[in-house]
C-alpha atoms as a PDB file:
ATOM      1  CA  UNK A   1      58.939  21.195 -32.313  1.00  0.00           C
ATOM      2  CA  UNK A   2      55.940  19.388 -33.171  1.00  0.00           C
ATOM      3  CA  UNK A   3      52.201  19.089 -31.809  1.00  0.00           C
ATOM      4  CA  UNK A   4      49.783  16.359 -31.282  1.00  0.00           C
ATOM      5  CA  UNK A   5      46.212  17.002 -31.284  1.00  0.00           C
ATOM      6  CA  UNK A   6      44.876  14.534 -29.041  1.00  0.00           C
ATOM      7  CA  UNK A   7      41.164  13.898 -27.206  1.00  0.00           C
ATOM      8  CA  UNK A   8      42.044  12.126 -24.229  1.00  0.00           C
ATOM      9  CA  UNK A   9      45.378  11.700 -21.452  1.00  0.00           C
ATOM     10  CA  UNK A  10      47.861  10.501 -23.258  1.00  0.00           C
ATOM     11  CA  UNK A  11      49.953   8.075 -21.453  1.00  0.00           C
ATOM     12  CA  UNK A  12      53.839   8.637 -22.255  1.00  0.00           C
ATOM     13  CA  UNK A  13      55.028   5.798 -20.102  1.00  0.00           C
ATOM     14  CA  UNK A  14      53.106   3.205 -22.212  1.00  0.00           C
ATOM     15  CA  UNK A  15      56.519   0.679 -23.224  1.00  0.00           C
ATOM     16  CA  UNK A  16      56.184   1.840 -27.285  1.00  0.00           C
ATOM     17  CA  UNK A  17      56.265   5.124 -26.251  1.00  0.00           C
ATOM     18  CA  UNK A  18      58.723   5.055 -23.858  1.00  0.00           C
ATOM     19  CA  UNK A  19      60.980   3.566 -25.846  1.00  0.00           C
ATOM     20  CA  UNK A  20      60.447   5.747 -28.664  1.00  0.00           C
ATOM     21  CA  UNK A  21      61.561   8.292 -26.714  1.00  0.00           C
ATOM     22  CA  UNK A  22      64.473   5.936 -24.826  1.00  0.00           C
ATOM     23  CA  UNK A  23      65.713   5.534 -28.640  1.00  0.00           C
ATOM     24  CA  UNK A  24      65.237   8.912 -29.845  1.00  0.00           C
ATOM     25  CA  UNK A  25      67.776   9.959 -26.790  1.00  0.00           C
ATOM     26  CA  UNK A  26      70.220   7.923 -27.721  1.00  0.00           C
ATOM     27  CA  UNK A  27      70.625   9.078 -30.993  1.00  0.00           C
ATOM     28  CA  UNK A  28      70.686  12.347 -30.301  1.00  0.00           C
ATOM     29  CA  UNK A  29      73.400  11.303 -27.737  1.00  0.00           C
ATOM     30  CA  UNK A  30      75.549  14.339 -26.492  1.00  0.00           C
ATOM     31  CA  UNK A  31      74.263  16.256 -29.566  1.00  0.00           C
ATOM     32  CA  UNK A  32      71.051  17.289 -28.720  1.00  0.00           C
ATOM     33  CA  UNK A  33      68.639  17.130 -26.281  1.00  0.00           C
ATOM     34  CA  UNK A  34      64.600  15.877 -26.769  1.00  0.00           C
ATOM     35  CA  UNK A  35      61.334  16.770 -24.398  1.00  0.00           C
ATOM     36  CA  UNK A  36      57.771  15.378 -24.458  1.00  0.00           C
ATOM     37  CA  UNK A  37      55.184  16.557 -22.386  1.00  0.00           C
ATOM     38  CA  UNK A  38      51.141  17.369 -22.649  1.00  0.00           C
ATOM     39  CA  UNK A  39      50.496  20.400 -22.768  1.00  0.00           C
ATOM     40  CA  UNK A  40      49.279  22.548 -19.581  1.00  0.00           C
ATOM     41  CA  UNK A  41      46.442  24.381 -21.471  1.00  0.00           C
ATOM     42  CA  UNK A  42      45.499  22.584 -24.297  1.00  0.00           C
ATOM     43  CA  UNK A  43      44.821  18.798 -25.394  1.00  0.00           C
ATOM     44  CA  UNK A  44      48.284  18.246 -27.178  1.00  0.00           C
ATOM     45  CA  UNK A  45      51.084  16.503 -26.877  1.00  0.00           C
ATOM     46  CA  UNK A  46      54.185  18.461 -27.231  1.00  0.00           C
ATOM     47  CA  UNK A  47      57.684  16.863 -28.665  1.00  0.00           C
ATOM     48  CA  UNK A  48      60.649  19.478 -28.799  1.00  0.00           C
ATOM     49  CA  UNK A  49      63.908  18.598 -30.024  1.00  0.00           C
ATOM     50  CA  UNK A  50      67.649  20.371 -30.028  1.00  0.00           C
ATOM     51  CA  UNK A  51      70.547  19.859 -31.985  1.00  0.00           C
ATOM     52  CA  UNK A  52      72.712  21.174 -34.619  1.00  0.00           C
ATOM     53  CA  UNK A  53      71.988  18.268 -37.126  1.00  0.00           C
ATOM     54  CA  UNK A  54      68.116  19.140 -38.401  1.00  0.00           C
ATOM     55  CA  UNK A  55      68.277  16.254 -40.465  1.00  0.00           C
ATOM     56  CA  UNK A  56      68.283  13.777 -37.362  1.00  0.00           C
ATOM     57  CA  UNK A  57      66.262  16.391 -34.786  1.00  0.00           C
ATOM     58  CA  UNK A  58      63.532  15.849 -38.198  1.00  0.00           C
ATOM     59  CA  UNK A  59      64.250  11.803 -37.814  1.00  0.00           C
ATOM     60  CA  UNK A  60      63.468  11.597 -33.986  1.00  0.00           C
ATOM     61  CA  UNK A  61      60.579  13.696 -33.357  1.00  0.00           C
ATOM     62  CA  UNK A  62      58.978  12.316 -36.473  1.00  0.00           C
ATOM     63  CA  UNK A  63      59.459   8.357 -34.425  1.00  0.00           C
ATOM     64  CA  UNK A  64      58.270   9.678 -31.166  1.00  0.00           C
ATOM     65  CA  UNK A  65      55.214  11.073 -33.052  1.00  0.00           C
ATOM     66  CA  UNK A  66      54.446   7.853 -35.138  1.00  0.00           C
ATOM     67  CA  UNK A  67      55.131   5.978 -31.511  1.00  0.00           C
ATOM     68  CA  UNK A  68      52.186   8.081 -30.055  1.00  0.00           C
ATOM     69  CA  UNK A  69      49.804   7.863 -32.965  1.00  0.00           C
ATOM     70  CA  UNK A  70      50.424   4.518 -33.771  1.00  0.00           C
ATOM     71  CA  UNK A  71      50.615   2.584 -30.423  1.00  0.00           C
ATOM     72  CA  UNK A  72      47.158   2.825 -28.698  1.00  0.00           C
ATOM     73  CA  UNK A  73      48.519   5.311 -25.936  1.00  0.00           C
ATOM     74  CA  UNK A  74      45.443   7.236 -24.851  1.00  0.00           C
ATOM     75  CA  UNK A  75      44.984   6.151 -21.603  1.00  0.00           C
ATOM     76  CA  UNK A  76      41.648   4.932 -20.322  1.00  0.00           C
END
């Protein structure tokens, strides 16, 4: 599981994000399973993965986290 800080509404449906997440999905495949929401009760941005290989639940939350930071997403 990892955390964003962030200081406005993130929007998760922006495309990069999207299909960070799309892509992170797919590798996981049957494998594992991957969740992103904001947080109810505090300004974050919450990306949980599940799997038996820690190697690649590492690999996909780290993209989905770089797609958030890195894309402009805070919506307006």
């Amino acid at each position: 599981m990892k955390n964003i800080r962030v200081n406005q509404k993130v929007d998760l449906s922006s495309e990069p994000v999207h299909q960070a997440i799309m892509n992170a999905e797919q590798e996981l495949g049957s494998a594992g399973r991957l969740l992103v929401r904001a947080s109810g009760t505090e300004p974050l941005i919450r990306i949980m993965a599940q799997g038996d290989d820690k190697t690649l639940l590492l690999k996909v939350i780290h993209n989905v986290a770089e797609a958030i930071r890195d894309h402009g997403c805070l919506a307006a």
